[in-house]
N, C-alpha and C. Protein backbone atom coordinates (compact mmCIF):
# COMPACT_ATOMS: atom_id res chain seq x y z
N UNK A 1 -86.32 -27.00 47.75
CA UNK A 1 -86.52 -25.57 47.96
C UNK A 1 -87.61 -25.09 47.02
N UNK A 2 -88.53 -24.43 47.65
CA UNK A 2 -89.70 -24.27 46.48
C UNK A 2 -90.16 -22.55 46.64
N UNK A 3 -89.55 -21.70 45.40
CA UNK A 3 -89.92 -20.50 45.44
C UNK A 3 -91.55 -19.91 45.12
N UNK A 4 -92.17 -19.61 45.26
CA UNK A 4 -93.44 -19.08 45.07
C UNK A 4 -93.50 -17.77 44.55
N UNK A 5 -93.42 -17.71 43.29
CA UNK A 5 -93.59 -16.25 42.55
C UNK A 5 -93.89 -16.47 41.31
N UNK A 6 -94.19 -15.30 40.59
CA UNK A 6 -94.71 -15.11 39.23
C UNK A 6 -93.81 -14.24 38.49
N UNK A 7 -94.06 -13.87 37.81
CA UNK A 7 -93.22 -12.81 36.25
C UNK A 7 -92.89 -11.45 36.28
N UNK A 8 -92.94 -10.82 37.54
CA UNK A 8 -92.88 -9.23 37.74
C UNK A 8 -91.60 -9.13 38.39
N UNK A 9 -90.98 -8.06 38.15
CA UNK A 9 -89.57 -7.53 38.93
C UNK A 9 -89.10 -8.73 39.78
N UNK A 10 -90.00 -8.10 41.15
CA UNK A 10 -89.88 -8.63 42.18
C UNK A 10 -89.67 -10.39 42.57
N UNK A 11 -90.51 -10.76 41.67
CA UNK A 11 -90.83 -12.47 41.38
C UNK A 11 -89.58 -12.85 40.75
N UNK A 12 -88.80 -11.87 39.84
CA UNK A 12 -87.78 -12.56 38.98
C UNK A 12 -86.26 -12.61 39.60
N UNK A 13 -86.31 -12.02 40.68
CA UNK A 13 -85.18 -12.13 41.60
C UNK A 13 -84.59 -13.46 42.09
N UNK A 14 -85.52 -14.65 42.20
CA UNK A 14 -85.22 -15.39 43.12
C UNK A 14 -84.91 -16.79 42.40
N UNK A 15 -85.47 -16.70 41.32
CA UNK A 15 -85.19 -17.42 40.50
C UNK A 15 -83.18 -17.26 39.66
N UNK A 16 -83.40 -15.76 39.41
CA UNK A 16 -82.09 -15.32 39.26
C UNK A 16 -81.11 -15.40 40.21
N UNK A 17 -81.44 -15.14 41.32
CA UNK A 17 -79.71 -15.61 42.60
C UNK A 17 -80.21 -17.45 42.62
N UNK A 18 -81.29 -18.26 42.80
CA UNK A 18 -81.08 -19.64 43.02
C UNK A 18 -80.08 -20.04 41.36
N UNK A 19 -80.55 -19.61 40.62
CA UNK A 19 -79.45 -19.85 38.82
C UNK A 19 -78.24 -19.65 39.38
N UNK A 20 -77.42 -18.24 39.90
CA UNK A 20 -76.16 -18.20 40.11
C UNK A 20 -75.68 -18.81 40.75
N UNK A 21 -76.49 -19.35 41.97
CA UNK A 21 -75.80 -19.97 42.92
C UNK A 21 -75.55 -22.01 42.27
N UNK A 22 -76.51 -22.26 41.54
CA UNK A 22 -76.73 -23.44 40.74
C UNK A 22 -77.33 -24.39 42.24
N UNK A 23 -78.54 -23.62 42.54
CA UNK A 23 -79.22 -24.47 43.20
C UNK A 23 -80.34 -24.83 42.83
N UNK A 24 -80.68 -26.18 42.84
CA UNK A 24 -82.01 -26.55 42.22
C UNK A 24 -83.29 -26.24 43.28
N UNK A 25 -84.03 -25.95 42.67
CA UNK A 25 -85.71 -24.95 42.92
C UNK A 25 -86.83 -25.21 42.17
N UNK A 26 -87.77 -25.01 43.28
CA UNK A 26 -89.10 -25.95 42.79
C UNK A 26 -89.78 -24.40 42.50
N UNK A 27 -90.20 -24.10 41.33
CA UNK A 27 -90.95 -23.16 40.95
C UNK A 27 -92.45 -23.18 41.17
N UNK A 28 -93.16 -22.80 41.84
CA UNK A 28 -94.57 -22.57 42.52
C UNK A 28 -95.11 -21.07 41.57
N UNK A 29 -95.96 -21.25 40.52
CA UNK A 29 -96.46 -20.45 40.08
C UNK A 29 -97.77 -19.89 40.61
N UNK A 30 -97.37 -18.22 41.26
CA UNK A 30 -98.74 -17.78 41.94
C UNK A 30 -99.39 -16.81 41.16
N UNK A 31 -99.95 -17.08 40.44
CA UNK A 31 -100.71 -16.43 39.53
C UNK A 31 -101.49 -15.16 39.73
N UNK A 32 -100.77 -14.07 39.90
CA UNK A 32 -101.42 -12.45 40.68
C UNK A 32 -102.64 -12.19 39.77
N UNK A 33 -102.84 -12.88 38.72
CA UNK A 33 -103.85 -12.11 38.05
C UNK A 33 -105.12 -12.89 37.93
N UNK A 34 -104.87 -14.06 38.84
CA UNK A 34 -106.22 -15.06 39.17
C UNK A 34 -106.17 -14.24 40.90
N UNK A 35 -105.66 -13.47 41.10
CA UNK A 35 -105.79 -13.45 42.89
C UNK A 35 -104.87 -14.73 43.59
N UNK A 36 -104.37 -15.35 42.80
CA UNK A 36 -103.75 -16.41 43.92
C UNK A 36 -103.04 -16.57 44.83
N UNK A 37 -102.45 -15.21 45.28
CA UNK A 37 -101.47 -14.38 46.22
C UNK A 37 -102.77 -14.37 47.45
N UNK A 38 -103.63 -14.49 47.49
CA UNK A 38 -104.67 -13.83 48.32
C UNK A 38 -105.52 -15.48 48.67
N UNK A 39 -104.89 -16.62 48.21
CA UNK A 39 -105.38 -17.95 48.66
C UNK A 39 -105.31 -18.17 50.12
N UNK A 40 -105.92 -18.62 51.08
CA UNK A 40 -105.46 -19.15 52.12
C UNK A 40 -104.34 -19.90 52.43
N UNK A 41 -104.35 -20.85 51.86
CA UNK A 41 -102.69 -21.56 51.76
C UNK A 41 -101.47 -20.66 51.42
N UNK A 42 -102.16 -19.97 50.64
CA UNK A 42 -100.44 -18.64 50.48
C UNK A 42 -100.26 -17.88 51.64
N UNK A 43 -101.15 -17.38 51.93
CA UNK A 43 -101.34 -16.49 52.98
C UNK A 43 -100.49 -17.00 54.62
N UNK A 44 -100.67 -18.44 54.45
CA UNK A 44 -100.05 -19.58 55.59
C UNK A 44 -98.22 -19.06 55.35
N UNK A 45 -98.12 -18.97 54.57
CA UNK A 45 -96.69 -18.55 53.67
C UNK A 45 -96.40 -16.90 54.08
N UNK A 46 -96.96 -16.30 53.36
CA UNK A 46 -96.98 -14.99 53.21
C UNK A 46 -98.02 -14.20 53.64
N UNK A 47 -98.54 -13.89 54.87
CA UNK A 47 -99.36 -13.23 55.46
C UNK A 47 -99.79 -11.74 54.73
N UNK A 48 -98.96 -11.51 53.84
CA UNK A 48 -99.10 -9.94 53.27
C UNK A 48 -99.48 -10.21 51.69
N UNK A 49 -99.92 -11.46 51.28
CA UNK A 49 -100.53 -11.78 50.38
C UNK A 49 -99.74 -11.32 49.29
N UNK A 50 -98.49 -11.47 49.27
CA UNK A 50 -97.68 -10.78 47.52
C UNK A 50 -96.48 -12.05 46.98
N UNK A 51 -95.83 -12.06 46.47
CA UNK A 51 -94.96 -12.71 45.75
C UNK A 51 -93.12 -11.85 46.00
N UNK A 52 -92.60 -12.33 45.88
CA UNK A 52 -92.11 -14.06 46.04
C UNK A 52 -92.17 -14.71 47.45
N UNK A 53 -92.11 -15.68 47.74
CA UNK A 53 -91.63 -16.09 49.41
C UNK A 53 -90.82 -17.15 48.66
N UNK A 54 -90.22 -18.22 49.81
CA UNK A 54 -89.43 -19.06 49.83
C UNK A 54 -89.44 -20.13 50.74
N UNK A 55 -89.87 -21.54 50.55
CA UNK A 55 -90.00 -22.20 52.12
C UNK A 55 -88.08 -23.01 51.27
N UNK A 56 -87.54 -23.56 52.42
CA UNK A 56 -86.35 -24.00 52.42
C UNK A 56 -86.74 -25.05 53.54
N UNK A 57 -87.26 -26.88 53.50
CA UNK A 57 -87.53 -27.05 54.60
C UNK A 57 -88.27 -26.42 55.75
N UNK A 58 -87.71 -25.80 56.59
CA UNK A 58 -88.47 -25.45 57.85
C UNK A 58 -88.69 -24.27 58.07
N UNK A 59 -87.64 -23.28 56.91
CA UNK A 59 -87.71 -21.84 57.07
C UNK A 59 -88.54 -21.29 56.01
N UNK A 60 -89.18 -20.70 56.31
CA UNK A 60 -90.16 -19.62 54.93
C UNK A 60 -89.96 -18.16 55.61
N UNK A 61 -89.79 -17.69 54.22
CA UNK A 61 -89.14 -16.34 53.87
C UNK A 61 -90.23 -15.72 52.95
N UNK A 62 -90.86 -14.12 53.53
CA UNK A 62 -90.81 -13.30 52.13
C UNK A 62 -90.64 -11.92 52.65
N UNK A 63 -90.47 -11.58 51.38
CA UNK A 63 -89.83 -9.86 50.76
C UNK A 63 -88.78 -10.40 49.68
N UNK A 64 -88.50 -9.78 48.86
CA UNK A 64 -87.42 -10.30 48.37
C UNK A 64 -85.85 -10.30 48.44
N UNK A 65 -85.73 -8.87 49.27
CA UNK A 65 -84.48 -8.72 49.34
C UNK A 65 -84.06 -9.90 50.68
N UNK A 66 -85.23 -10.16 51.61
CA UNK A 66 -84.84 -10.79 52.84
C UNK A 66 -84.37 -12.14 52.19
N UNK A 67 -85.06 -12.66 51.61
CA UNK A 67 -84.52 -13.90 50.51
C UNK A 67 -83.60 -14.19 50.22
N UNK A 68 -83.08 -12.87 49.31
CA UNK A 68 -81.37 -12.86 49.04
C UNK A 68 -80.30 -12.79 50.28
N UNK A 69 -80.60 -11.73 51.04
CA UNK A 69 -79.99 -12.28 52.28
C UNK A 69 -80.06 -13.31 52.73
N UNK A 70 -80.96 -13.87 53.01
CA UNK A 70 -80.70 -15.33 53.30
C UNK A 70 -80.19 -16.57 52.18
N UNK A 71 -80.29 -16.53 51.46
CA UNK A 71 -79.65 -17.50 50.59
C UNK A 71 -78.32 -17.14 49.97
N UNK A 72 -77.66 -15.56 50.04
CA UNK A 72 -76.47 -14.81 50.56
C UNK A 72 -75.84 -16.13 51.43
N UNK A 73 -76.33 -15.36 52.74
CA UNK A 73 -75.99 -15.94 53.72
C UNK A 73 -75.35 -17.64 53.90
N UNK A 74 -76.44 -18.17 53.74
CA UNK A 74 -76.23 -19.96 53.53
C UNK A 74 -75.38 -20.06 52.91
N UNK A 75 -75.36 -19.32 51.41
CA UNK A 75 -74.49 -20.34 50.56
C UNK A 75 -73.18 -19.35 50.40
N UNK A 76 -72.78 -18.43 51.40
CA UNK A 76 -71.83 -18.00 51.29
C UNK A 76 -71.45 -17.30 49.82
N UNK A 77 -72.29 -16.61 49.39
CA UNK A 77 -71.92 -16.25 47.69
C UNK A 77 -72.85 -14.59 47.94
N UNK A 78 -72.21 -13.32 46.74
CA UNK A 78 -72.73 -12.13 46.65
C UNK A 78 -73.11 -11.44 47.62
N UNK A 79 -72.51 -11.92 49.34
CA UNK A 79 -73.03 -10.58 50.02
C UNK A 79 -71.69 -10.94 51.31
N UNK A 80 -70.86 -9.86 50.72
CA UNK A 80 -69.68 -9.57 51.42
C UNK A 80 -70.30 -10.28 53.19
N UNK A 81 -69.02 -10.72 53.81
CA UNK A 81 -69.25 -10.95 55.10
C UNK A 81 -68.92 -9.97 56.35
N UNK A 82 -68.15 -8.79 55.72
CA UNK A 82 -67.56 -8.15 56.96
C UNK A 82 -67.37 -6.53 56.04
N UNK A 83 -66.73 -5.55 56.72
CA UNK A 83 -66.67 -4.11 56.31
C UNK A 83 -67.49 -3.60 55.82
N UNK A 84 -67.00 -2.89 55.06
CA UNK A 84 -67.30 -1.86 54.17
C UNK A 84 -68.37 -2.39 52.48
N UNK A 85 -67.68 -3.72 52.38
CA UNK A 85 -68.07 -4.15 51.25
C UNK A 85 -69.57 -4.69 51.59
N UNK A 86 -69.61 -5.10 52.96
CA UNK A 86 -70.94 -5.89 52.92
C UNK A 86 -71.82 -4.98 53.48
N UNK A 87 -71.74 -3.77 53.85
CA UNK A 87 -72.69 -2.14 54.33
C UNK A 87 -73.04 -1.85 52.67
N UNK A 88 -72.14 -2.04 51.80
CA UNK A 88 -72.26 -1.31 50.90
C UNK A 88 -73.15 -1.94 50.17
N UNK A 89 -73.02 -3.69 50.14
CA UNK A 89 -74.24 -4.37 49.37
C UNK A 89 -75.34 -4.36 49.86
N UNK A 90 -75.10 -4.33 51.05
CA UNK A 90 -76.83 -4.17 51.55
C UNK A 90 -77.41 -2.85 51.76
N UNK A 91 -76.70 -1.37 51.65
CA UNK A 91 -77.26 -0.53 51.72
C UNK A 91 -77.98 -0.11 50.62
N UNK A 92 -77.08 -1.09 48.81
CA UNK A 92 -77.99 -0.84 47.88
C UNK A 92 -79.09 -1.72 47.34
N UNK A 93 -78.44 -2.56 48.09
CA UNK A 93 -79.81 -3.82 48.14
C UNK A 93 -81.00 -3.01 48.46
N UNK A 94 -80.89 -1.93 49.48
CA UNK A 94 -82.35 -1.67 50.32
C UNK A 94 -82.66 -0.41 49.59
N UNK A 95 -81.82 0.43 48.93
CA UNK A 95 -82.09 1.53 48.27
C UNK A 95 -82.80 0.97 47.19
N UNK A 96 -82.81 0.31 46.50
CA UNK A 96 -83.67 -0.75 45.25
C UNK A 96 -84.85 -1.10 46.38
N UNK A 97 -85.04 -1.97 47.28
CA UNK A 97 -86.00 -2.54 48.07
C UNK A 97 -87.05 -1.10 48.46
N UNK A 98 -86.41 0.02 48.64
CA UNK A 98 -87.12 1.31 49.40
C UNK A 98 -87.75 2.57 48.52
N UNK A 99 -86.50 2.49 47.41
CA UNK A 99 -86.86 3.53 46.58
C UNK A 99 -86.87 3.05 44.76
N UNK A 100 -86.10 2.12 44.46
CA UNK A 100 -86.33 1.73 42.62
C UNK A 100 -87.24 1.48 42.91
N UNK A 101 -87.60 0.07 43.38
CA UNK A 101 -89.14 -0.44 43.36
C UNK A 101 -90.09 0.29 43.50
N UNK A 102 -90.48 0.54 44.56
CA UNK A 102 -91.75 1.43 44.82
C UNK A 102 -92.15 2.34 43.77
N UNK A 103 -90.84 3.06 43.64
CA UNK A 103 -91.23 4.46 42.53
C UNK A 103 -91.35 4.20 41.06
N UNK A 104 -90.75 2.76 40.67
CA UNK A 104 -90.42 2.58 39.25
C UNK A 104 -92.08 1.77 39.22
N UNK A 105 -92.53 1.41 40.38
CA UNK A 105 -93.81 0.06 40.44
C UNK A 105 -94.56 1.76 40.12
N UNK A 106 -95.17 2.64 40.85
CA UNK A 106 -95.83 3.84 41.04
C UNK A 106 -95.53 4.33 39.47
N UNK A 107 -94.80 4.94 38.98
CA UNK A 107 -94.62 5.26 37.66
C UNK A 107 -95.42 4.28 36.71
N UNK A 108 -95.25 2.90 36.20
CA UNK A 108 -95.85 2.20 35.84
C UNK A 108 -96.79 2.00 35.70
N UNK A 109 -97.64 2.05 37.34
CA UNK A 109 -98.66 2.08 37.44
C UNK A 109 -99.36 3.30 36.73
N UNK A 110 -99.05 4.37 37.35
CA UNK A 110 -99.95 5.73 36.82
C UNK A 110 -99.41 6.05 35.35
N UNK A 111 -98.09 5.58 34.66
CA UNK A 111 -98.07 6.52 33.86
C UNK A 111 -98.41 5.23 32.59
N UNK A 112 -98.48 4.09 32.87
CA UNK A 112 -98.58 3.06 32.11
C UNK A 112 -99.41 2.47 31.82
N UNK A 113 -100.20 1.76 33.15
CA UNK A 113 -101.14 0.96 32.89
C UNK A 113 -102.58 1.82 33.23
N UNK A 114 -102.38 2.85 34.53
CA UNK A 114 -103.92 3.31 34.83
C UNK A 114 -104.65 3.62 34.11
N UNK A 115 -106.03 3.14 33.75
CA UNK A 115 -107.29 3.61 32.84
C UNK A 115 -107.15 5.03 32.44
N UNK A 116 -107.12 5.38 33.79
CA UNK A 116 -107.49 7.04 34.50
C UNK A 116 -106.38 7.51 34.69
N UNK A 117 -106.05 8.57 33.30
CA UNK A 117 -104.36 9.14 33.52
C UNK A 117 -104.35 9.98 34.22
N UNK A 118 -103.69 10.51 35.66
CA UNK A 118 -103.90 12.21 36.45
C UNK A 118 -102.50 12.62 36.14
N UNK A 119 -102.66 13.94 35.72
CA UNK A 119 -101.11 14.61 35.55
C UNK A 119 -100.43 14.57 36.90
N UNK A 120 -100.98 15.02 37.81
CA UNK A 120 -100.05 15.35 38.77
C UNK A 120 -99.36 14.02 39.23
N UNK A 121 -99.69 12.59 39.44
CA UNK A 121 -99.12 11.54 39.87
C UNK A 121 -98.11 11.29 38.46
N UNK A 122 -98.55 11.10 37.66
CA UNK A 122 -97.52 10.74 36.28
C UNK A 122 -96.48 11.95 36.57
N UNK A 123 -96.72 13.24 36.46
CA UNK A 123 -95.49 13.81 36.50
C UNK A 123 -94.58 13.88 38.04
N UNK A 124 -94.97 13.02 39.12
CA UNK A 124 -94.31 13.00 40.00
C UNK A 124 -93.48 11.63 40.20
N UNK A 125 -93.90 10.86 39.79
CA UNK A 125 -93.80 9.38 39.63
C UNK A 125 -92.72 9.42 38.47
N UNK A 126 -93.06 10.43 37.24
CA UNK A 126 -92.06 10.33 36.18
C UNK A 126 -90.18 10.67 36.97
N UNK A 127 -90.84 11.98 37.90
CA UNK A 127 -89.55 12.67 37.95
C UNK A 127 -89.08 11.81 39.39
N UNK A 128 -89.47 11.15 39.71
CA UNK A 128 -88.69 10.55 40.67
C UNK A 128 -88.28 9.20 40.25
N UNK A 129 -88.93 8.53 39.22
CA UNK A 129 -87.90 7.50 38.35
C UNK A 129 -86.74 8.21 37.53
N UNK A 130 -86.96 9.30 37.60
CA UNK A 130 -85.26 9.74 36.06
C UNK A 130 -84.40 10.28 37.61
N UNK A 131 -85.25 10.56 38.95
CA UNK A 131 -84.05 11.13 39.85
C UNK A 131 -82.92 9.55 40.40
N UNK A 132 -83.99 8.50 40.33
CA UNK A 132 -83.30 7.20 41.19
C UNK A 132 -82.63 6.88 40.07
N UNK A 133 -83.44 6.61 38.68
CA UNK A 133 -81.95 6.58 37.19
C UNK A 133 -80.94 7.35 37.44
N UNK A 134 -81.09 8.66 37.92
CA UNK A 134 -79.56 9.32 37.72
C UNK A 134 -78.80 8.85 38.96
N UNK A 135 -79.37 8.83 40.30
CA UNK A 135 -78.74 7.80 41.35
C UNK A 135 -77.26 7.20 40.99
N UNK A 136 -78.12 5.95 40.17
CA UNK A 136 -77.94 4.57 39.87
C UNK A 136 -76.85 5.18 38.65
N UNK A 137 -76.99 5.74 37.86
CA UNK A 137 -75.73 6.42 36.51
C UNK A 137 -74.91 7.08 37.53
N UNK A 138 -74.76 7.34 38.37
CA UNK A 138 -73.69 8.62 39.17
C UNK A 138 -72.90 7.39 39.80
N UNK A 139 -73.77 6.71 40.57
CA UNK A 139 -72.85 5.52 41.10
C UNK A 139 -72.03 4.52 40.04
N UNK A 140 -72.40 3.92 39.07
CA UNK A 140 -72.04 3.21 38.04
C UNK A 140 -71.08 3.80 37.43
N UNK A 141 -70.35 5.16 37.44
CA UNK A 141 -69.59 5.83 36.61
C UNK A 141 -68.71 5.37 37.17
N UNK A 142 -68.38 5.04 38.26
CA UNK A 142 -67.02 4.65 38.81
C UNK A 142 -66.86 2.92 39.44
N UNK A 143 -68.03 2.73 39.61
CA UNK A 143 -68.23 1.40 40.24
C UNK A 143 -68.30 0.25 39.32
N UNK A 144 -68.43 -0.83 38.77
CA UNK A 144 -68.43 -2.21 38.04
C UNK A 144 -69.61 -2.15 38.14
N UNK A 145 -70.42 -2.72 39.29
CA UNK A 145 -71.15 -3.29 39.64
C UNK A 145 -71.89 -2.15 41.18
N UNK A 146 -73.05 -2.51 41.32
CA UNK A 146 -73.97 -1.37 42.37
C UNK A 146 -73.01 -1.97 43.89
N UNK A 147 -72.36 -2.20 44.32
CA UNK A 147 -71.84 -2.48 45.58
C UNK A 147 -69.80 -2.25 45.64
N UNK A 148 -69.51 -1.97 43.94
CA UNK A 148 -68.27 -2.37 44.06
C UNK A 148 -67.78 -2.84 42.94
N UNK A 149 -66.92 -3.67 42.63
CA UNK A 149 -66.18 -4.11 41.69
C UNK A 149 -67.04 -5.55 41.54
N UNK A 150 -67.54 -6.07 42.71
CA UNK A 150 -67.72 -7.91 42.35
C UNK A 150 -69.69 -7.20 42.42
N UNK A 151 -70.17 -8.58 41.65
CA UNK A 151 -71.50 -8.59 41.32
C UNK A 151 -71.87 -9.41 42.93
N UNK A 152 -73.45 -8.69 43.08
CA UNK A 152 -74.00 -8.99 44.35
C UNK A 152 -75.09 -9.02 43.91
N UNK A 153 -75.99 -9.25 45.51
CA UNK A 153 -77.16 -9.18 45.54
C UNK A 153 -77.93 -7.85 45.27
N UNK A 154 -76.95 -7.05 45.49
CA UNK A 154 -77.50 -5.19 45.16
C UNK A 154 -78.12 -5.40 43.74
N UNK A 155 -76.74 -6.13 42.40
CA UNK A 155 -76.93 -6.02 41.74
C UNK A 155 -78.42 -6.73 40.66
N UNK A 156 -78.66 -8.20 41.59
CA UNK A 156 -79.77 -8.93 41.59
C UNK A 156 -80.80 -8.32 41.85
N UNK A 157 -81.04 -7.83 42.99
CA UNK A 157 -82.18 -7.09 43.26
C UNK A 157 -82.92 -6.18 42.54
N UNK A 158 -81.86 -5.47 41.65
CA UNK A 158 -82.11 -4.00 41.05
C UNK A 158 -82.26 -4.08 39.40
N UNK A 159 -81.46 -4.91 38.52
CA UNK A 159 -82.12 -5.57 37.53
C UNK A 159 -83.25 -6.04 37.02
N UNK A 160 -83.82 -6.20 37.79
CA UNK A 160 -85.44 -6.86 37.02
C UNK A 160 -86.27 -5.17 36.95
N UNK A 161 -85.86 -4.60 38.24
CA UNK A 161 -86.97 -3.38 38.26
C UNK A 161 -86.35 -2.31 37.10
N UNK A 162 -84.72 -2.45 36.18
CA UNK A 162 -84.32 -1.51 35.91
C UNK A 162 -84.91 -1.83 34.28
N UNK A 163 -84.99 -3.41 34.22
CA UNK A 163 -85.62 -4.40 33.12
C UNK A 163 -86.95 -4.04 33.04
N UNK A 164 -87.88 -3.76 33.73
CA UNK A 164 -89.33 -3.63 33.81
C UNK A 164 -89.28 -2.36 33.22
N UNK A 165 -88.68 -1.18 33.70
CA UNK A 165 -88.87 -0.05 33.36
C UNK A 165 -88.63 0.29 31.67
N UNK A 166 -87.85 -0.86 31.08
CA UNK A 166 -87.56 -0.69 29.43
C UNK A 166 -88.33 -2.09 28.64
N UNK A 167 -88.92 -2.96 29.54
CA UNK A 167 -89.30 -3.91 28.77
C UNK A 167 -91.13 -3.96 28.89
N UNK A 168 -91.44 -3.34 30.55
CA UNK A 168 -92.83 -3.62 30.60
C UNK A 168 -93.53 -2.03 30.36
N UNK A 169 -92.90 -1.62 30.70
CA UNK A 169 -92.96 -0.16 30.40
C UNK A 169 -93.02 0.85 29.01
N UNK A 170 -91.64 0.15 28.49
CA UNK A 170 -91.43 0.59 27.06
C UNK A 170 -90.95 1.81 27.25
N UNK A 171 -89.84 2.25 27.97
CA UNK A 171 -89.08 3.43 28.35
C UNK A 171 -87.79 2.85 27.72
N UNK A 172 -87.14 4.23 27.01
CA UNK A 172 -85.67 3.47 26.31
C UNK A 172 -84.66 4.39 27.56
N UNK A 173 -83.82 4.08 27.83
CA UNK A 173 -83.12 4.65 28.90
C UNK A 173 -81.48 5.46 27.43
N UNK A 174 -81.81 6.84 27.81
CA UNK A 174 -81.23 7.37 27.26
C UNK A 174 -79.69 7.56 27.49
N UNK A 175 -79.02 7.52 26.01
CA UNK A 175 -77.47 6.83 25.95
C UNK A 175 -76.61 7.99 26.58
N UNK A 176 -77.24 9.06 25.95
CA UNK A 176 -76.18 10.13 26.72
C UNK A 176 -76.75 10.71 28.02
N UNK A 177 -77.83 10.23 28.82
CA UNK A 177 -77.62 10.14 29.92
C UNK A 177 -77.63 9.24 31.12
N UNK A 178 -77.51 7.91 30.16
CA UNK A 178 -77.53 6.77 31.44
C UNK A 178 -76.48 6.05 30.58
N UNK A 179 -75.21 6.45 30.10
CA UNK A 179 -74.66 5.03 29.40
C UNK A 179 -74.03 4.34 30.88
N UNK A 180 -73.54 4.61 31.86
CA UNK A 180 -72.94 3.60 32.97
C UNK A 180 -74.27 2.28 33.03
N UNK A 181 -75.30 3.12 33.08
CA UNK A 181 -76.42 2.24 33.45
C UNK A 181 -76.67 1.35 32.37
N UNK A 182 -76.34 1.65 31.13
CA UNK A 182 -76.79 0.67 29.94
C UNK A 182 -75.60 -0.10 30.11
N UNK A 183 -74.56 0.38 30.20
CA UNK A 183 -73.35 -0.83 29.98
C UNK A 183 -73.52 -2.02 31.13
N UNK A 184 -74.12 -0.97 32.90
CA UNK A 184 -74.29 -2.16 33.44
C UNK A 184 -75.70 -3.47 33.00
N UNK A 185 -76.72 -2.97 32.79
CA UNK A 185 -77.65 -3.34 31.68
C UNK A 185 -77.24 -4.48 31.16
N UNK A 186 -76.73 -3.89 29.89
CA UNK A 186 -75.89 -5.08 29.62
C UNK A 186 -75.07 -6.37 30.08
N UNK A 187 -74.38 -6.09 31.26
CA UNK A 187 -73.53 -6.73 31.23
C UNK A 187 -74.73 -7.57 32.08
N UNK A 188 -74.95 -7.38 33.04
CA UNK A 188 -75.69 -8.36 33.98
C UNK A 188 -76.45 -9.04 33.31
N UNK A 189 -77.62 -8.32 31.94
CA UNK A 189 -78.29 -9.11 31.19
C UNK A 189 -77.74 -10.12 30.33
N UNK A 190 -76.63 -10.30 30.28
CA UNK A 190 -75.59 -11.13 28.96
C UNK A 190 -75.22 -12.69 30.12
N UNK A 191 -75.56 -12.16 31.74
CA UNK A 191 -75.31 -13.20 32.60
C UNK A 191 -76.14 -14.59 31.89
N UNK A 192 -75.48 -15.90 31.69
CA UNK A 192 -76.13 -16.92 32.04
C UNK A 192 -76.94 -17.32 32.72
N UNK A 193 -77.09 -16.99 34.03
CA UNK A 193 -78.09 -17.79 35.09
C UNK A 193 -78.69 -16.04 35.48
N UNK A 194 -79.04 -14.99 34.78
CA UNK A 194 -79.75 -14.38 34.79
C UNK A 194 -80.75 -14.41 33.82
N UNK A 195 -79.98 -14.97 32.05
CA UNK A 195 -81.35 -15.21 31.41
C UNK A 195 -81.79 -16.56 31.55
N UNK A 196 -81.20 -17.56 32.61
CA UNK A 196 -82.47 -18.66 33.07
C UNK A 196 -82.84 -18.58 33.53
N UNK A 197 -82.74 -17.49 34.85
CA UNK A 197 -83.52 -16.92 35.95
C UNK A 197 -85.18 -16.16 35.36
N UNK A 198 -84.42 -15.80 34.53
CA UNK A 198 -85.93 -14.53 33.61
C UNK A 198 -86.69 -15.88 32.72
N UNK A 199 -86.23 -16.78 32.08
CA UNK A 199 -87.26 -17.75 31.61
C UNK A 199 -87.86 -19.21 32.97
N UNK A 200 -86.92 -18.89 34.25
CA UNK A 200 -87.65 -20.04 35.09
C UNK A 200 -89.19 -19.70 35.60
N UNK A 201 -89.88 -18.74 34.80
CA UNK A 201 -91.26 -18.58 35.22
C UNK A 201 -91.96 -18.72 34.06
């Protein structure tokens, strides 16, 4: 099984569910900052030129959440099979896939790295990362884990981008108004095959 990704959010997902599941994975380093996402041979892979994909034998996969579903799926582990429980992991699987990412990647971008600071994107980008933080704290007050009581793919998915926002970013996520979110923080980060997942790149 040979994943194809690099060191960002998104890239660190797949490495982290193949750790939990204790499946062995061939790490393919695509180097975004040589362009190597944009090779012809990747492109054979991933037509949309980004990171991560996944070939498994005969099947190749990318996006990342589609990934986890599928390796969900196969190995029967973190994504409920029936009700309520498995609407619920994948509805926050995609709320991370639709709205953390994008907006926490957009914040970053403008309020972090761009040369060229514009107020109006930083302060829109700001306030729609502290609206999906409070989301994510409103749900966590009562929940274990983003789907429920048991750890999922919701919860895989949404970790690296909640990690980026305090590690690549340098945002401290404030105690008296995100402690659900720090305790979950914590706990997922204290996972074993999440911090081999974060050093398999």
């Amino acid at each position: 099984m040979d994943v194809y990704t690099f060191g960002t959010p998104n890239g660190q997902k797949i490495p982290i569910m193949l750790e939990e599941l204790g499946i062995p994975y061939n790490v393919k380093k695509i180097d975004i900052h040589k362009g190597e996402q944009k090779n012809p041979e990747f492109l054979k892979i991933n037509p949309n030129g980004k990171i991560p994909a996944l070939v498994d034998g005969d099947i190749v996969i990318f996006e990342s959440v589609a990934i986890l579903i599928y390796l969900a799926e196969k190995y029967k582990k973190f994504l409920p099979t029936e009700g309520q429980a498995r609407y619920s992991t994948l509805e926050w699987a995609l709320f991370q896939a639709a709205g953390v990412g994008p907006m926490l990647g957009q914040y970053g971008h403008f309020a972090v790295f761009a040369k060229d600071k514009i107020p109006y994107a930083i302060e829109r980008y700001t306030q729609e990362a502290e609206r999906l933080l409070g989301v994510l704290e409103d749900r966590l007050k009562s929940n274990k884990f983003l789907a429920g009581e048991n750890y999922s793919i919701a919860d895989i998915t949404t970790f690296p981008w909640i990690r980026a926002y305090t590690v690549f970013y340098k945002q401290q996520l404030d105690e008296a108004k995100y402690p659900s979110l720090i305790r979950w923080m914590k706990e997922v980060g204290e996972r074993p095959a999440v911090q081999k997942g974060l050093s398999a790149i």
